[in-house]
Each structure stands twice: as structure tokens, then as C-alpha cells.
Protein backbone atom coordinates (compact mmCIF):
# COMPACT_ATOMS: atom_id res chain seq x y z
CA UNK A 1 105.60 14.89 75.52
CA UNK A 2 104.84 12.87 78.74
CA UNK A 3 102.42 14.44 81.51
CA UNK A 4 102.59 13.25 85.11
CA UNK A 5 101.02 14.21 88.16
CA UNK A 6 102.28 13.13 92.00
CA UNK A 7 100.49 14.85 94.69
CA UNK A 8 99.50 18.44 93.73
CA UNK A 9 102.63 19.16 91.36
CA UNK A 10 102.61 18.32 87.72
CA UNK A 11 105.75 17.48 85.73
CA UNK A 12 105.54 17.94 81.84
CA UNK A 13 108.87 15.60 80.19
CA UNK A 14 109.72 16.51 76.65
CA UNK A 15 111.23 13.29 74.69
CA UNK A 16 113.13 14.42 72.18
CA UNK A 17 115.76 11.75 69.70
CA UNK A 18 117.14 14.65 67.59
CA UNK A 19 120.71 13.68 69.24
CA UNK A 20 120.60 10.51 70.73
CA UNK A 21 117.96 7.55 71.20
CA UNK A 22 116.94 3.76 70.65
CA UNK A 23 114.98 2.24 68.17
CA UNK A 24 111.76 4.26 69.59
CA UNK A 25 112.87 6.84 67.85
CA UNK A 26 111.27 5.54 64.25
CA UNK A 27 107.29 5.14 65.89
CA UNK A 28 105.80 8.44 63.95
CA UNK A 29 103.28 10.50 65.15
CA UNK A 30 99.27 10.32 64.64
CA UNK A 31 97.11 13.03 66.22
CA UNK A 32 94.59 10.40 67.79
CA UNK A 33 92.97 7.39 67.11
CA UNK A 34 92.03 4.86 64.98
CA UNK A 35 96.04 5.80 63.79
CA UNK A 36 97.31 6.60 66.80
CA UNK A 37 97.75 2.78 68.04
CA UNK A 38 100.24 2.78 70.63
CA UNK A 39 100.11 4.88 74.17
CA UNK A 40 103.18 5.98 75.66
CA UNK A 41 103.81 5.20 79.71
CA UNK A 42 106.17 6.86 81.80
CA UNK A 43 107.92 3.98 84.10
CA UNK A 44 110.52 4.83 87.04
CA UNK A 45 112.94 2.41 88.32
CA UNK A 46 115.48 3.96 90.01
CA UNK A 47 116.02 6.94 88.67
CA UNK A 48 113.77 10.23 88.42
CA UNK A 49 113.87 10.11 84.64
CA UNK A 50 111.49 7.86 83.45
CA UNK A 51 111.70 4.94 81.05
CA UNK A 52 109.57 5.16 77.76
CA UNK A 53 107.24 2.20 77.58
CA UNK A 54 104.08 2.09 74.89
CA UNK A 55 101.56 -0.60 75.10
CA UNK A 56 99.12 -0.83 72.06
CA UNK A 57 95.66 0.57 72.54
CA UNK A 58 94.42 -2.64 70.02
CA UNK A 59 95.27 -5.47 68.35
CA UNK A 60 98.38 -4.19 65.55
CA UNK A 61 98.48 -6.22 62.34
CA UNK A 62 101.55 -7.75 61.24
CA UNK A 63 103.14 -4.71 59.20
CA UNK A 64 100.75 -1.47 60.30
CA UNK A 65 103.17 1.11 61.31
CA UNK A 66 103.45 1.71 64.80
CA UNK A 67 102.27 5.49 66.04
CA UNK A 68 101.39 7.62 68.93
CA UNK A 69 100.52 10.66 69.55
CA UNK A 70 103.27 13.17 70.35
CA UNK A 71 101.36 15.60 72.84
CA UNK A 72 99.72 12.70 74.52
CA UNK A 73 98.77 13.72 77.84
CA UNK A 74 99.91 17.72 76.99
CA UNK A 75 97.01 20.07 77.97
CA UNK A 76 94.93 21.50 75.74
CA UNK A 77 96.96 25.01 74.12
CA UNK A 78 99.68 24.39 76.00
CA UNK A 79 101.80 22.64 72.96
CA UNK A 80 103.23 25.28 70.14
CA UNK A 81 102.62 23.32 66.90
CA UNK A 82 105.55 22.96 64.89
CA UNK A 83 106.85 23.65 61.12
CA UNK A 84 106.12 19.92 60.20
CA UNK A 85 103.27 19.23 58.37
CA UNK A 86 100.61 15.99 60.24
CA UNK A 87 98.89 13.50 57.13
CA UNK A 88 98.29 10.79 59.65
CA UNK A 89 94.53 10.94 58.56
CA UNK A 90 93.14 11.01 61.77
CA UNK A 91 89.91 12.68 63.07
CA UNK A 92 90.82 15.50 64.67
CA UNK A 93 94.41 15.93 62.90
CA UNK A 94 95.78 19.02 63.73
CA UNK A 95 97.73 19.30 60.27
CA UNK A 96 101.24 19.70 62.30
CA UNK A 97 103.00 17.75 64.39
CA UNK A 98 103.35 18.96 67.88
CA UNK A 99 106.58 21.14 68.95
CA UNK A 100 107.59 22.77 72.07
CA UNK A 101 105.83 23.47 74.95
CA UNK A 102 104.43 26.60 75.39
């Protein structure tokens, strides 16, 4: 889930690698930080859909699994949880990981 706002208008993008994707595909989920270690960036080039980028929020040690944080940027409610079950171990888990917008 990727938030953006440009002038007054907000535009929510849904990411989803069920059918296609790259290697970005395989960074799990945590519900926040200290698991969550990676932020996800919307870039634009030249085209109106973005490019994924995620820069780490602090320093990753050789082999600590990469994460992020699904509904990053999603307001508050506005995410339906989904069926899967969250153990990322986090904080302020939500014990699912985040589905569809609402």
C-alpha cells in the first residue's frame, strides 16, 4: 500500500506480486518498528505508475531479513485486515497482515 498526496488529491496504490513481480516480492511484512527496517518510496520517472524503491530506516546486519510494513502510509481504519496471521513481534502488531483497502 503506497499513499501519495499532490496538491489537494490523494492517490492510495495497492502493490500487489500475487501474478507478476521482481525480487521485491520476498521482503515480508512487519507491523512497525524495530522489525519493520526498510521504508517503501514511491519514485516517478516517466510514467504515472511509480517505481518501488525502499531505503532502510537503520543500519541492517549482514543476514536480518529485510521487512516493511505493508499499510505504510494507509490511514488509520482505512485497511481491511486480511486472513493471514502477523508474528513479526513488533509493538503494536496487529496480529494480521494488512489486505484490501477499505
Amino acid at each position: 500500500m503506497c499513499r501519495e498526496t499532490a496538491s489537494s488529491r490523494a492517490l492510495t496504490l495497492c502493490i500487489d506480486a500475487t501474478a507478476m513481480g521482481n525480487v521485491a516480492r520476498f521482503i515480508n511484512h512487519a507491523c512497525g518498528p524495530p522489525a519493520a527496517n526498510l521504508a517503501l518510496v514511491p519514485v516517478r520517472s516517466s510514467s504515472l505508475v511509480p517505481h518501488a524503491a525502499f531505503f532502510a530506516l537503520r543500519d541492517v546486519a549482514a543476514g536480518e531479513e529485510l521487512a516493511f510494513d505493508y499499510a505504510a502510509g494507509a490511514q488509520p481504519g482505512s485497511v481491511r485486515p486480511s486472513a493471514c496471521r502477523c508474528s513479526c513481534g513488533a509493538p503494536g502488531c496487529t496480529g494480521f497482515l494488512p489486505g484490501c483497502p477499505l
